[in-house]
N, C-alpha and C. Protein backbone atom coordinates (compact mmCIF):
# COMPACT_ATOMS: atom_id res chain seq x y z
N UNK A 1 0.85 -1.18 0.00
CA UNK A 1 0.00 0.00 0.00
C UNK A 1 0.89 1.24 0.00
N UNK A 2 0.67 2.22 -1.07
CA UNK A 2 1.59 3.25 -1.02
C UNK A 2 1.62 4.53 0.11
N UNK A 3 0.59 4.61 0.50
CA UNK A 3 0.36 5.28 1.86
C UNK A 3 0.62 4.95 3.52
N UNK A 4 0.33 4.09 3.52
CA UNK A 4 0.28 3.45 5.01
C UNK A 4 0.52 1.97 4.99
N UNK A 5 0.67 1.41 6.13
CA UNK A 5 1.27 -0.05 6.39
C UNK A 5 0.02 -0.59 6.68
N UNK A 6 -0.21 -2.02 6.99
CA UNK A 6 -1.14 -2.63 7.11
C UNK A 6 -1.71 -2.42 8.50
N UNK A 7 -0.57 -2.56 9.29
CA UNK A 7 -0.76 -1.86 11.18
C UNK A 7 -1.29 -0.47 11.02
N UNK A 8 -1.15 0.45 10.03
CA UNK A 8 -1.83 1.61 10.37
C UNK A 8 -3.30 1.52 9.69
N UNK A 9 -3.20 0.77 8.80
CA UNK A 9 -4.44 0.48 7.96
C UNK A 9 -5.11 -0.13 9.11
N UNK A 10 -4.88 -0.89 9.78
CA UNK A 10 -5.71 -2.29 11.20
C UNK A 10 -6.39 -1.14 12.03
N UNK A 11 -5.73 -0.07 12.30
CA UNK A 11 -5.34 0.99 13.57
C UNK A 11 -6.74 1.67 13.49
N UNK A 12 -6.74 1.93 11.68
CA UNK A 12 -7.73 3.04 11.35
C UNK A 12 -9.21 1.99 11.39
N UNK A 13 -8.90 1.38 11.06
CA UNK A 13 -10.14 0.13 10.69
C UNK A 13 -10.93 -0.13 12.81
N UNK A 14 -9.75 -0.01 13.27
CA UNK A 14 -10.19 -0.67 14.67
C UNK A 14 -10.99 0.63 15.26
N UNK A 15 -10.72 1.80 14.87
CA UNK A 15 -11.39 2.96 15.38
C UNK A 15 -12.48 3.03 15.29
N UNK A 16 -12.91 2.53 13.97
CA UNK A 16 -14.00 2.55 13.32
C UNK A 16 -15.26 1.95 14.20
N UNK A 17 -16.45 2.40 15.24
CA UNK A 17 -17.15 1.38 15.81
C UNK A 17 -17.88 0.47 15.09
N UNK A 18 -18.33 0.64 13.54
CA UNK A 18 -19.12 -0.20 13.11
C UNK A 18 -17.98 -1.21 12.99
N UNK A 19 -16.58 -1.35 12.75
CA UNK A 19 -15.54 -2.01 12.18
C UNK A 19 -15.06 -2.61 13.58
N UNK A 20 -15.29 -2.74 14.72
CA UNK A 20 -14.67 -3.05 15.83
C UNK A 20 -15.13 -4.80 15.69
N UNK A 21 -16.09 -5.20 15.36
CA UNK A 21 -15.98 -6.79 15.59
C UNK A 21 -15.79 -7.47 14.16
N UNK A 22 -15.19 -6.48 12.82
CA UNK A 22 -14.92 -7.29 12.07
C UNK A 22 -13.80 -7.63 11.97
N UNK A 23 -13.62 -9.59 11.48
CA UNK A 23 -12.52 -10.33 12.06
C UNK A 23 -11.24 -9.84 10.43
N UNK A 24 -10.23 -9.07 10.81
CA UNK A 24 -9.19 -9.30 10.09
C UNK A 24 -8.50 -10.42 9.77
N UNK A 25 -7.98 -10.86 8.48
CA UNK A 25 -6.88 -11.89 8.05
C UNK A 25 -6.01 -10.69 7.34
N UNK A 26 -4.95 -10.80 8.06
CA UNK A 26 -3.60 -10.58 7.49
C UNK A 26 -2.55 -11.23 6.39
N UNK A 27 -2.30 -10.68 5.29
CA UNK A 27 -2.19 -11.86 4.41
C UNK A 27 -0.28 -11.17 3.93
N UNK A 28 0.64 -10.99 4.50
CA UNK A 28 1.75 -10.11 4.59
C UNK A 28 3.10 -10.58 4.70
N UNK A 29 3.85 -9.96 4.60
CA UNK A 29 5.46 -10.67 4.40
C UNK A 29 5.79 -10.75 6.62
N UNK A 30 5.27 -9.81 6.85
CA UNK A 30 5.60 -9.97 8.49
C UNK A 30 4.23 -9.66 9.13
N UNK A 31 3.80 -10.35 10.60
CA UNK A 31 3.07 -10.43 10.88
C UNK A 31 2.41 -9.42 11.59
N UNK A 32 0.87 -8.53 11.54
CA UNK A 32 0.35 -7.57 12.19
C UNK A 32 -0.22 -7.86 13.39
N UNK A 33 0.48 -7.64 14.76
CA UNK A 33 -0.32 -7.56 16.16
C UNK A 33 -1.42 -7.65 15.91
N UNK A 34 -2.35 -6.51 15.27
CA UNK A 34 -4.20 -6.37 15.82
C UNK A 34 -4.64 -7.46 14.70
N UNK A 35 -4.22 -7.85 14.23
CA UNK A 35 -4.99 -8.88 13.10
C UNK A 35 -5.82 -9.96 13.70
N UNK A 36 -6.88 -10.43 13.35
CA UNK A 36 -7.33 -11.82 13.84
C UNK A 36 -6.71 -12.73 13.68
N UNK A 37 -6.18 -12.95 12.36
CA UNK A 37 -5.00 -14.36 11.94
C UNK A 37 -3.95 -13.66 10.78
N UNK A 38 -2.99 -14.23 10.95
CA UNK A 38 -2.28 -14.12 10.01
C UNK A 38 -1.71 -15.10 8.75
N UNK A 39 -1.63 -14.73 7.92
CA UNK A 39 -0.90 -15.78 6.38
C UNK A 39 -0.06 -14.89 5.79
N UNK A 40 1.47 -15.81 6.05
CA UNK A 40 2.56 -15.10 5.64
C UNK A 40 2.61 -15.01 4.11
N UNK A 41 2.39 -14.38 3.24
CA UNK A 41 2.79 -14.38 1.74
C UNK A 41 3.56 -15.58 0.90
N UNK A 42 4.16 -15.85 1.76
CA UNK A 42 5.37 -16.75 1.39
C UNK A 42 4.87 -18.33 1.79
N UNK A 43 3.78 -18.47 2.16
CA UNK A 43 2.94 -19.85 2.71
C UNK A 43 1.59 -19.33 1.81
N UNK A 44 1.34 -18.57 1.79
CA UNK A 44 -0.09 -18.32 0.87
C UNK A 44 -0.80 -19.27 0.20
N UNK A 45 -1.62 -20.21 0.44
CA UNK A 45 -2.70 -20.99 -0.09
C UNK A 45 -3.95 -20.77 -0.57
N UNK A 46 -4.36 -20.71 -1.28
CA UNK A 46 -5.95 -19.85 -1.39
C UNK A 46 -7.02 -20.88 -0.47
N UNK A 47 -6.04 -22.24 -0.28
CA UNK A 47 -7.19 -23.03 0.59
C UNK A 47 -7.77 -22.62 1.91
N UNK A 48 -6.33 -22.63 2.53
CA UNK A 48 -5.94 -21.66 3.40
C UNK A 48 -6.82 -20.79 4.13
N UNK A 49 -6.76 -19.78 3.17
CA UNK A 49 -7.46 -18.70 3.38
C UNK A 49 -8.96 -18.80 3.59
N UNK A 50 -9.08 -19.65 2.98
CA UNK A 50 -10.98 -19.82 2.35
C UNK A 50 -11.39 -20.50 3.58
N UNK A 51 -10.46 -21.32 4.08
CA UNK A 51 -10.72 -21.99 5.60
C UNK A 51 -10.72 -21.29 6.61
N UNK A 52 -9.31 -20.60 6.75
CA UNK A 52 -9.88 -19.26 8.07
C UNK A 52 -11.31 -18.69 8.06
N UNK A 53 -11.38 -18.38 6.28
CA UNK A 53 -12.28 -17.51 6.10
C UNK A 53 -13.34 -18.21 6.98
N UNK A 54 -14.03 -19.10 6.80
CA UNK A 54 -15.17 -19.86 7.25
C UNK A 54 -14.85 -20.13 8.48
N UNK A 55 -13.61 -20.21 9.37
CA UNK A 55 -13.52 -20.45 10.77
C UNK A 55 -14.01 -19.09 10.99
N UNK A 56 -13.87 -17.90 10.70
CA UNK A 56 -14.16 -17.17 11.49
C UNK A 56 -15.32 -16.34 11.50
N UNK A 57 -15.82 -16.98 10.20
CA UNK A 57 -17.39 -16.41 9.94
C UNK A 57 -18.37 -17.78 10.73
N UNK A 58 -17.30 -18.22 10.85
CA UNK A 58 -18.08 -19.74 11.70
C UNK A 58 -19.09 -20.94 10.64
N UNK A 59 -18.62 -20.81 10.01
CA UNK A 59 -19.56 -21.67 9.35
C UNK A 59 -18.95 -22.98 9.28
């Protein structure tokens, strides 16, 4: 992102009250503290992902 990092992007997102219980995936070369989960770039699976995805929408 040419502006801001993903931690400041999380930062602005967490302020947000309608945005406070939506679950972040971090998908990045190093890992973001406020994130819900993280996937390092370099492990990137689209399976992966599609599975968090549904762990954390719960389905």
């Amino acid at each position: 992102m040419p502006r801001m990092n993903g931690e400041i992007l999380l930062d602005n997102i967490r302020r947000m009250d309608s945005y406070i219980q939506v679950p972040v995936i971090a998908v990045s070369n190093t890992p973001i503290p406020k994130a819900d989960f993280f996937i390092s770039k370099s492990d990137f699976k689209r399976d992966n992902l599609i599975q968090k995805i549904k762990e954390l929408v719960h389905e």
